[in-house]
Protein backbone atom coordinates (compact mmCIF):
# COMPACT_ATOMS: atom_id res chain seq x y z
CA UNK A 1 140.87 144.03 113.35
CA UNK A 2 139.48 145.50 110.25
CA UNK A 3 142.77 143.64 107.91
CA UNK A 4 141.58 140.35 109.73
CA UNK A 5 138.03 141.23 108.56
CA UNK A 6 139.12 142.01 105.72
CA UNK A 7 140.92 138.44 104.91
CA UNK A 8 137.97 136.72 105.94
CA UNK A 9 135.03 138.31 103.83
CA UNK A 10 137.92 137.58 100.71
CA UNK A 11 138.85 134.10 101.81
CA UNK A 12 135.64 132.75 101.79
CA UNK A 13 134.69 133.27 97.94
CA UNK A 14 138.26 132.09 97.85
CA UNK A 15 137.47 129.24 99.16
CA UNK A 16 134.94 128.48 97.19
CA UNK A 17 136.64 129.41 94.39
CA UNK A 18 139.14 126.83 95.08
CA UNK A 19 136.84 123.78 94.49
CA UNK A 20 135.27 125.50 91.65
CA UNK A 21 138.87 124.50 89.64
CA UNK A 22 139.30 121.47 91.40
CA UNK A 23 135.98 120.54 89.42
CA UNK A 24 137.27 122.19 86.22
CA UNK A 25 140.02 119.58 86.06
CA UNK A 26 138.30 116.50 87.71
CA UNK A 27 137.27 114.65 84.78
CA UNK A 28 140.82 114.10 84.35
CA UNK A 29 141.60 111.91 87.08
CA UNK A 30 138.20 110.35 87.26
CA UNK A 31 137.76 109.41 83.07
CA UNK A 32 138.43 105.47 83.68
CA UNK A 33 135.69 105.43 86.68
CA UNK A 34 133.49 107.41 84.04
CA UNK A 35 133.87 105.01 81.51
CA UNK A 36 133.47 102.00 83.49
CA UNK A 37 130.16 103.09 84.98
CA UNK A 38 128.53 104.40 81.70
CA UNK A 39 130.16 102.19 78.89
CA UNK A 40 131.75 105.85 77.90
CA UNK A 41 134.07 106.79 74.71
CA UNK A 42 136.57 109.08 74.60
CA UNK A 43 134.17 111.51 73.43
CA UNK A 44 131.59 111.25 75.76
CA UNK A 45 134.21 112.02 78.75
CA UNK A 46 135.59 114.89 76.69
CA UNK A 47 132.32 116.41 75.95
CA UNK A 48 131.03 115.80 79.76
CA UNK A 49 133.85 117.81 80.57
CA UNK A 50 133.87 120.40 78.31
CA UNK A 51 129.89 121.05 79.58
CA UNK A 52 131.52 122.91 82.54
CA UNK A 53 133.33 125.38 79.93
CA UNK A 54 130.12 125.49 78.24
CA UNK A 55 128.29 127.02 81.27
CA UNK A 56 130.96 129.36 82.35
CA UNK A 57 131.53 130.44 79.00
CA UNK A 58 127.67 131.40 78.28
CA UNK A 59 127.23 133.25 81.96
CA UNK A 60 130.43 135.02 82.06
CA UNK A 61 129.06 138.10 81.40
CA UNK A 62 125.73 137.87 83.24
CA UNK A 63 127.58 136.63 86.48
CA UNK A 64 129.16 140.23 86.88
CA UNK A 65 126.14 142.28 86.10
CA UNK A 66 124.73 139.56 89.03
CA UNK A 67 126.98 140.51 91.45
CA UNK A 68 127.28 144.48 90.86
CA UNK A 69 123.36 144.49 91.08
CA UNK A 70 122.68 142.04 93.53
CA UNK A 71 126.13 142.06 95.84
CA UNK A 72 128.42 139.00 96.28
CA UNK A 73 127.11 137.53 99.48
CA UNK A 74 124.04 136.34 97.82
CA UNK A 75 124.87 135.75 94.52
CA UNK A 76 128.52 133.67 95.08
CA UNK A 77 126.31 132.02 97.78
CA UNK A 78 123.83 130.61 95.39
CA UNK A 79 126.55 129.86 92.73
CA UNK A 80 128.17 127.77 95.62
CA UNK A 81 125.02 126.08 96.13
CA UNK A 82 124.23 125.44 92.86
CA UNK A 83 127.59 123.82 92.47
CA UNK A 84 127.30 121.73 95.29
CA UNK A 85 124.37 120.52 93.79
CA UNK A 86 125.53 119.56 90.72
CA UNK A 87 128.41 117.52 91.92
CA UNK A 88 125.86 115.88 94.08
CA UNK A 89 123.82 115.09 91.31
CA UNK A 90 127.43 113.62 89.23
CA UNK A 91 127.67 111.50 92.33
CA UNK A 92 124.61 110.33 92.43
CA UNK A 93 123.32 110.33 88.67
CA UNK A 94 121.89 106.77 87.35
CA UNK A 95 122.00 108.48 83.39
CA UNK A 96 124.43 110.27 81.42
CA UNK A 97 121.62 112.76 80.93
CA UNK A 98 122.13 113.57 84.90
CA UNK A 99 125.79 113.45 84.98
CA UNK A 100 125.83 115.91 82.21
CA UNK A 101 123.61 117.91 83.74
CA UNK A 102 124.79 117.99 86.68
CA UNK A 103 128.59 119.18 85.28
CA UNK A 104 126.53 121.91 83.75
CA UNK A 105 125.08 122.91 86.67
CA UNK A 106 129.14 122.94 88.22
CA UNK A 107 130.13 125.15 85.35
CA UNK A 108 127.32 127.47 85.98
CA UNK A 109 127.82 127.65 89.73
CA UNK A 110 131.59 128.27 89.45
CA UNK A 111 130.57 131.16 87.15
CA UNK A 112 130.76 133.63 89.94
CA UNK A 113 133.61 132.51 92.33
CA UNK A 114 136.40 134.22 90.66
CA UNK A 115 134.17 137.43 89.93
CA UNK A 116 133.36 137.46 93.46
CA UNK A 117 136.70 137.32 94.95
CA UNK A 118 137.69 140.28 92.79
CA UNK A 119 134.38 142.02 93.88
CA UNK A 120 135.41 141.75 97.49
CA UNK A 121 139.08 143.03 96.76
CA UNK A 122 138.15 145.65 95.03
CA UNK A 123 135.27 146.61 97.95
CA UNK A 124 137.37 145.94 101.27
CA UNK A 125 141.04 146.32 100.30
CA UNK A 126 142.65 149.67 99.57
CA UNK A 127 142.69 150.17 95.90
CA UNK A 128 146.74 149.77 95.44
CA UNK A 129 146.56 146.32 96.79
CA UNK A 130 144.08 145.31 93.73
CA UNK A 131 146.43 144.25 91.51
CA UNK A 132 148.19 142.09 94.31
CA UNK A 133 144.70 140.59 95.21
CA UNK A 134 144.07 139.74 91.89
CA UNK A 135 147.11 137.54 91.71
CA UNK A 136 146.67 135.69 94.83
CA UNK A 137 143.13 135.01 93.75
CA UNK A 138 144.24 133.23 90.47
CA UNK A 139 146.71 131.58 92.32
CA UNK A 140 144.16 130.00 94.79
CA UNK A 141 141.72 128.67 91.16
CA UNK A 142 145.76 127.11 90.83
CA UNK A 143 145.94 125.74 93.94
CA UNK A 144 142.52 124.09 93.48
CA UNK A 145 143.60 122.49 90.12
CA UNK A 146 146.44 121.12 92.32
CA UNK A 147 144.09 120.02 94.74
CA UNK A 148 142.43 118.20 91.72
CA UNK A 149 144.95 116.29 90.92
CA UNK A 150 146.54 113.76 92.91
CA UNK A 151 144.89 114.47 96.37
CA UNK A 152 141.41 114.13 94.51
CA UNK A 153 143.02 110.76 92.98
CA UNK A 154 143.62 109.61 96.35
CA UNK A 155 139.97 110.32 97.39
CA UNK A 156 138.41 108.46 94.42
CA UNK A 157 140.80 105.70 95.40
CA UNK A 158 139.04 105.75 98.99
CA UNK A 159 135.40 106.95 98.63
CA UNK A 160 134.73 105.58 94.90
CA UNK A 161 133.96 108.01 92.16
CA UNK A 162 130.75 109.29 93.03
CA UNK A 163 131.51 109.43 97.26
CA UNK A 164 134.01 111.92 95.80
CA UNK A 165 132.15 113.65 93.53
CA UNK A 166 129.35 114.03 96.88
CA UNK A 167 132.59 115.52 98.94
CA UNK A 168 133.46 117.90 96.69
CA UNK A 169 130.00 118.54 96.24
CA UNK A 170 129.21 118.94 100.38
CA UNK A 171 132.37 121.62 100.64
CA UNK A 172 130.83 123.73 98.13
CA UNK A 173 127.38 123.85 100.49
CA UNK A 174 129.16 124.90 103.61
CA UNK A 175 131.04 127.84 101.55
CA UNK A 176 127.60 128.69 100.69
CA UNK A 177 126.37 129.21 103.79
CA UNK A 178 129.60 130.28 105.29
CA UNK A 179 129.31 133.12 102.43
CA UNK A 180 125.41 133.65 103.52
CA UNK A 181 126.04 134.05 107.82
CA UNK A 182 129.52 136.10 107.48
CA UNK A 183 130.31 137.79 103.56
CA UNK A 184 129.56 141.01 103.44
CA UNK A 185 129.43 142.76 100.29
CA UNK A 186 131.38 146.05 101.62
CA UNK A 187 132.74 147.81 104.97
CA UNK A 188 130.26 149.10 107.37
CA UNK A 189 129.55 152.85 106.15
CA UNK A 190 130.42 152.33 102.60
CA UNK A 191 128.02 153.32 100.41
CA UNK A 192 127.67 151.34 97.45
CA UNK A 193 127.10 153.17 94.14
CA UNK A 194 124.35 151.29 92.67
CA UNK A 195 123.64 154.02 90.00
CA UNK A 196 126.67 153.21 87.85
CA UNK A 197 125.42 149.34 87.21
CA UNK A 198 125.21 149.40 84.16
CA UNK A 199 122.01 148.13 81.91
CA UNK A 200 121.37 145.62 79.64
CA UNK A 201 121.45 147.21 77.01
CA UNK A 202 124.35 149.30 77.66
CA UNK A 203 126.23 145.64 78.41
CA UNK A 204 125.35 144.81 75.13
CA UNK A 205 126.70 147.85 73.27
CA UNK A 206 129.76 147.61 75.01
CA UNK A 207 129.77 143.84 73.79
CA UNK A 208 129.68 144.87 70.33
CA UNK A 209 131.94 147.89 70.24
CA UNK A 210 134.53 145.66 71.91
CA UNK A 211 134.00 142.60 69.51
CA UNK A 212 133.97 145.35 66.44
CA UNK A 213 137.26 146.26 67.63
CA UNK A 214 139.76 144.37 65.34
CA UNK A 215 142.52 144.42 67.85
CA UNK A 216 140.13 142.38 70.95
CA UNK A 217 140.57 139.14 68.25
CA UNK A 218 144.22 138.36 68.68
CA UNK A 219 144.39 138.08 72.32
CA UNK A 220 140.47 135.97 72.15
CA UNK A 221 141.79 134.09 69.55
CA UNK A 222 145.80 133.11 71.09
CA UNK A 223 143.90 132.25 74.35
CA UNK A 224 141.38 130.01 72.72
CA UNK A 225 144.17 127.58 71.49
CA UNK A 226 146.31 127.84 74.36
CA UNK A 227 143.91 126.85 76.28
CA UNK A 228 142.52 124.16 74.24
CA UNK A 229 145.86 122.53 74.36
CA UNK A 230 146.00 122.78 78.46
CA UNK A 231 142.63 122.04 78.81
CA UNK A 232 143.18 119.02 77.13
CA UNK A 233 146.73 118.34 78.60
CA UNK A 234 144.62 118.16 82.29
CA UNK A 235 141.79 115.77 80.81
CA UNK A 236 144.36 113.51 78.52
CA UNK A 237 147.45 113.35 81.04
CA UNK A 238 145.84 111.33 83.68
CA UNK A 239 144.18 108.48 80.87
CA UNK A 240 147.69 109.16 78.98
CA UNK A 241 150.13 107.80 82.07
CA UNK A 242 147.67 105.07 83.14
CA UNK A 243 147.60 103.71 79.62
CA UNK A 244 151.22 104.25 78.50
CA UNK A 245 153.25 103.78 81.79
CA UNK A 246 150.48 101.56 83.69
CA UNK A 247 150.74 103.85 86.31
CA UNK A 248 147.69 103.90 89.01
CA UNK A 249 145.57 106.74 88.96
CA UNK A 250 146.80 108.43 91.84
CA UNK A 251 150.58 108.23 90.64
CA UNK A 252 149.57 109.16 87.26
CA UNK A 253 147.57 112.16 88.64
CA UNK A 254 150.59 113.25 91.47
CA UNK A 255 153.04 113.31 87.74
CA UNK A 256 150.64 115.06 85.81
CA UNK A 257 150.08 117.83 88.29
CA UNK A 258 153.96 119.11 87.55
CA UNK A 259 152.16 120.95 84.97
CA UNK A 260 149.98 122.97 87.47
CA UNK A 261 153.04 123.10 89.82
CA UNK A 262 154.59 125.09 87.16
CA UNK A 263 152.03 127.02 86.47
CA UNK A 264 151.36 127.88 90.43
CA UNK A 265 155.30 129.74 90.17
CA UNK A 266 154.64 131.08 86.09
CA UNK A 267 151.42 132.72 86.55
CA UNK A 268 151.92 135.02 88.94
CA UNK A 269 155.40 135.52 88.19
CA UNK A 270 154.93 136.72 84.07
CA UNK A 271 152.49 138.87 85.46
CA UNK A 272 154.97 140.59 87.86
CA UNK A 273 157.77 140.50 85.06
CA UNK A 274 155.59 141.74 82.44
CA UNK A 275 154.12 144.72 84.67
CA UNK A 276 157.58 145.35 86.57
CA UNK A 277 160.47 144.52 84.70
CA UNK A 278 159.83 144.68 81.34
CA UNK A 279 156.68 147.23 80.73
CA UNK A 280 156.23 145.06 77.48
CA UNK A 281 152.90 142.40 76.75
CA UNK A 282 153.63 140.66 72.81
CA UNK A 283 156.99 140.35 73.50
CA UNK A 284 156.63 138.00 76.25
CA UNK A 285 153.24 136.37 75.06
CA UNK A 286 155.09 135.20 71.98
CA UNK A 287 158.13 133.87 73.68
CA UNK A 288 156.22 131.80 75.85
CA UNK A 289 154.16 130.53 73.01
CA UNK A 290 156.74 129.89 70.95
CA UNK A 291 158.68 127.63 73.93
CA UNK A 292 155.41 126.07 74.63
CA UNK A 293 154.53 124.78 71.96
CA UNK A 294 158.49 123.72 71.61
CA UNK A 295 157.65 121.49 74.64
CA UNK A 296 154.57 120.10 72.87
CA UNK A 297 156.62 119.12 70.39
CA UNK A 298 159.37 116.88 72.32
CA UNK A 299 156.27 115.56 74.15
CA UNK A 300 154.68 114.52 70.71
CA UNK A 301 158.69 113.23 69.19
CA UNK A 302 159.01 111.29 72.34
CA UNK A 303 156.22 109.94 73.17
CA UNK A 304 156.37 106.90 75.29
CA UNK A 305 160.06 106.90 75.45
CA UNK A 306 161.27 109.02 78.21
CA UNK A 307 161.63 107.88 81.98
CA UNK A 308 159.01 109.67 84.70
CA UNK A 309 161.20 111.18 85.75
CA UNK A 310 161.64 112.95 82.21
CA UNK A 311 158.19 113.43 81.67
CA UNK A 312 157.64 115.12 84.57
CA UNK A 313 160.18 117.81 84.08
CA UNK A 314 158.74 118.05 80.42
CA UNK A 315 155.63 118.66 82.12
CA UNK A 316 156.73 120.97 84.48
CA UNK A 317 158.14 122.87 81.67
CA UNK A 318 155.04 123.15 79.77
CA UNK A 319 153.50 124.30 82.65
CA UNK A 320 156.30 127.37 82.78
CA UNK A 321 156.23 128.10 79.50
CA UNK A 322 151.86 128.28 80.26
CA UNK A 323 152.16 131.12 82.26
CA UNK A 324 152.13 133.46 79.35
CA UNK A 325 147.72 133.06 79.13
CA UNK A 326 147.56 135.76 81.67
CA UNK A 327 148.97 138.20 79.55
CA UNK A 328 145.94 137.97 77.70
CA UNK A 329 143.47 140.11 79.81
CA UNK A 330 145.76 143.10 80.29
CA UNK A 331 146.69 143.01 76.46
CA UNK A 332 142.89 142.76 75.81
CA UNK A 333 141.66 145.41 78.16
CA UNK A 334 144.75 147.80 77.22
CA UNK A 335 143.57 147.68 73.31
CA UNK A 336 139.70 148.80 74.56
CA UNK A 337 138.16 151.66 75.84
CA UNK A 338 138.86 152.36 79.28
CA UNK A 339 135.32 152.35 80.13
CA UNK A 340 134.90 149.27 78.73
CA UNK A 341 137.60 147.75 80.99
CA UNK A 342 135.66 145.01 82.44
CA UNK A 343 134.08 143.63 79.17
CA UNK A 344 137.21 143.67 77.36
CA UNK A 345 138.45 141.55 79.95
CA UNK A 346 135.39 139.50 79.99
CA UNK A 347 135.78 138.70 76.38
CA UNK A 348 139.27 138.14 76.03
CA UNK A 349 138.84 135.69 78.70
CA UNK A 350 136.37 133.92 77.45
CA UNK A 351 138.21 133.06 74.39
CA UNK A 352 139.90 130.02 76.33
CA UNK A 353 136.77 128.52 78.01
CA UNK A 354 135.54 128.42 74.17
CA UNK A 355 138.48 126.64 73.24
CA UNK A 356 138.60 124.25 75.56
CA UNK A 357 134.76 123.55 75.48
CA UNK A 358 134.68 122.99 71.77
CA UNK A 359 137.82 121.13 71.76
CA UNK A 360 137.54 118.55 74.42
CA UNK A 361 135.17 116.20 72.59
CA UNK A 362 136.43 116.14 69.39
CA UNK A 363 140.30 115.09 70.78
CA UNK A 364 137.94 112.48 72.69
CA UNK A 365 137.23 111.40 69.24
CA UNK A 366 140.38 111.25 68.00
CA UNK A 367 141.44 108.95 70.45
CA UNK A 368 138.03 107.17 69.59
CA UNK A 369 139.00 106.67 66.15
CA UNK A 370 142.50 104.72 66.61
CA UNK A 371 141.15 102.85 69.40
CA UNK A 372 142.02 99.29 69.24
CA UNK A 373 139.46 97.54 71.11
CA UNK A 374 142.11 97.23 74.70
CA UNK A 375 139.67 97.40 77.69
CA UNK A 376 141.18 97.11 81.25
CA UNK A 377 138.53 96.51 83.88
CA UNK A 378 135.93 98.42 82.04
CA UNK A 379 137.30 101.23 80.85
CA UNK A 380 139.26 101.76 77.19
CA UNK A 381 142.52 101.79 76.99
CA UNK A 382 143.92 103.63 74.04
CA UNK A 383 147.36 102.78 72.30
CA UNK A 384 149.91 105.25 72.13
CA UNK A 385 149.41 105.97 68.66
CA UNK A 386 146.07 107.04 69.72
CA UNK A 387 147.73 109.94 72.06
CA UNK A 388 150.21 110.79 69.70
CA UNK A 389 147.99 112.07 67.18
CA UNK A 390 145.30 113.69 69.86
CA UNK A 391 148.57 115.60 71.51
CA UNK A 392 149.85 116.83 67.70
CA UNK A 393 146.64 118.41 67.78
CA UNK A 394 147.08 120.17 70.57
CA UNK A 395 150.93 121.08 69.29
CA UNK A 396 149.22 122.60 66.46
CA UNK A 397 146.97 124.48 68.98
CA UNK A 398 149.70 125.69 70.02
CA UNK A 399 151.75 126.68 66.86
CA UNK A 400 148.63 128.73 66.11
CA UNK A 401 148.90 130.74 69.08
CA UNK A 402 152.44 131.12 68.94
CA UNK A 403 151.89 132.79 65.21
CA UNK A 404 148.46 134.75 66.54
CA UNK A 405 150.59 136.01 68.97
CA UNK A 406 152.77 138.27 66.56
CA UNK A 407 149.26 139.95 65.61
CA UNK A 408 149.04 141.52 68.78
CA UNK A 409 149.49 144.42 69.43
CA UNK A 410 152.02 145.81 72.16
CA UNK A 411 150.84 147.96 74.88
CA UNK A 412 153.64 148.31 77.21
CA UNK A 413 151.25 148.30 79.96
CA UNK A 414 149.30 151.34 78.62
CA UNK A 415 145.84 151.38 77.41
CA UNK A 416 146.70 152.42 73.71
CA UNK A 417 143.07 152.52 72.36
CA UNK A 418 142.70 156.59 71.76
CA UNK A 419 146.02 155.61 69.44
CA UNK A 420 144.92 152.86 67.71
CA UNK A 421 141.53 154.63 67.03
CA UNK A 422 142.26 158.50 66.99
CA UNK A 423 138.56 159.14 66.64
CA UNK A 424 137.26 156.90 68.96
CA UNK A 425 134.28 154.37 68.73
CA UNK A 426 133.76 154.97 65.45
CA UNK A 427 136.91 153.95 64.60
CA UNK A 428 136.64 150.92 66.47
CA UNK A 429 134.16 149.59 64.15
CA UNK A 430 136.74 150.04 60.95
């Protein structure tokens, strides 16, 4: 009874979860509708989309000092809501001003989903099934971007744009109050340890000690451009088969989602390989990069020219060689204090919502800029130069990931900060 209980006060937050990504990667599929019903660029639809990275950038940190003071039941219960809300208002907005504020309003809800799953693991499961937990909870954000793909292209072919953004937006509601009438934030007799919460201000110091700390850049910094390249991959591959192969959206959307396919086997997999095969982090970080951004560059060299059928295993590729991003928490929490554990991982992991929020509008604008004047019902229709130079920027992302990589610093699964800094936080600031 209690490992039924168990699954249940995890898979709802999971669930939830779930539709937070497929919103993360919905722009994607729905750019054309977008641009049809707003007269939008390029830009605009990369900067509505990068709003969402924005928001869960900025409340990172606050969500999990929400949730260890207040508990997940109500706090992943109003982020659900407040995402619900938002996609209502995308669905029902009249002015750009509402859609983009109601994709900020997604970003900020979604905030807490992934926190809150690993709040619940950590507070119902036995301790050596954390690490499991934690996998099958990033797998289920992957699932969701699959879910956001061509399933979610198939809806907007049926209900219209905005009857799917209201949907996606409804689901989000019941999790809400599914989370509100049956989460509970820990076993019956558990007493929660309030006490160690930490402050404000104590959040704050830890912030800077870890950003002082030369060796938390490398991991920030190789995640921001790996993810600025996948980011963008999700929002340009959609637009990028519809224009270049004339597919339909929901064809387009069920070959771009090879890359998440990939990703759903890589992810959890590096992780196990790193951890259980190998003991090493750089090694592995940089090999991945390095075949990445490889694939990146026979995308870019062949643009246009191979079959689907080609493309897709490309894709599928990239999304393999991908899986190396989620070496990039352990490596950044294993170079910190221990006691700084969570931050460290906080930080490191917000490296890649930065990239991908500051990066989505200006590749918008690069496909802007060598724009021909093609419209097809509406909506723009860039040339394939136009995608060839946005996806070389994203190559380059790549390359300078790949070559960040060999700055970090290898851990073999150990925290090595009381070697790196022999005399502690004060050497941390050197």
């Amino acid at each position: 009874m209690i490992a039924r209980l168990r699954w249940i006060m995890w898979g709802i937050p999971a669930f939830i979860f779930v539709f937070a990504f497929v919103h993360r990667v919905a722009p994607g599929v729905m750019a054309k509708e977008i641009m049809q019903a707003f007269e939008a660029s390029g830009t605009i639809v990369g900067l509505l989309s990068a709003m969402y990275f924005y928001a869960y950038a900025g409340f990172m940190i606050p969500a999990g000092l929400l949730i260890d003071g207040l508990g997940v039941r109500r706090v992943v219960s109003a982020g659900a809501a407040v995402m619900g809300l938002g996609s209502l208002a995308m669905g029902l907005a009249a002015t750009p001003s509402v859609l983009f504020g109601g994709r900020f309003l997604v970003g900020l809800g979604a905030t807490v989903t992934f926190i809150g799953c690993l709040k619940i693991a950590a507070s119902w499961f036995p301790p050596s099934h954390f690490g499991t937990m934690s996998a099958i909870s990033a797998t289920m954000g992957m699932l969701g971007a699959l879910l956001g793909t061509a399933p979610l292209a198939a809806l907007v072919a049926t209900a219209g744009w905005r009857g799917a953004f209201v949907i996606i937006g409804a689901i989000p509601l019941l999790g809400a109050l599914l989370c509100v009438v049956f989460v509970r934030d820990h076993p019956r007799g558990h007493v929660e340890e309030r006490a160690s919460v930490p402050g404000l201000a104590e959040v704050v110091r830890g912030m800077f000690e870890v950003l002082g700390n030369r060796h938390t850049w490398p991991p920030f910094l190789a995640f921001f451009f790996l993810y600025s390249a996948m980011g963008n991959l999700m929002l340009w591959g959609v637009p990028f088969l519809r224009d270049v192969y004339a597919l339909g959206n929901t064809r387009a959307a069920a070959y771009a989602s090879a890359v998440t396919i990939a990703l759903l086997l890589s992810a959890p997999l590096t992780g196990y390989l790193s951890d259980r095969v190998f003991q090493l982090r750089k090694l592995p970080y940089t090999l991945l990069a390095c075949c990445l951004f490889l694939a990146w560059a026979v995308l870019v060299l062949t643009l246009g020219t191979l079959p689907l059928w080609g493309l897709a295993a490309l894709f599928f590729v990239m999304g393999l060689a991908s899986g190396g991003f989620v070496l990039t928490w352990p490596i950044g929490r294993e170079v910190n204090p221990p006691r700084l554990a969570g931050t460290a991982v906080a930080v490191a992991n917000m490296g890649g919502f930065v990239g991908a929020a500051v990066t989505q509008g200006p590749v918008g604008a690069i496909l802007d800029s060598r724009w021909t004047g093609a419209m097809l019902e509406g909506a723009r229709v860039y040339p394939l130069e136009a995608y060839r130079v946005a996806f070389t920027a994203c190559a380059l992302c790549v390359l300078i990931a790949a070559a960040l990589s060999l700055l970090l610093r290898e851990t073999r699964g150990q925290n090595i900060y009381h070697q790196l800094y022999p005399g502690g936080a004060r050497g941390s600031r050197a």
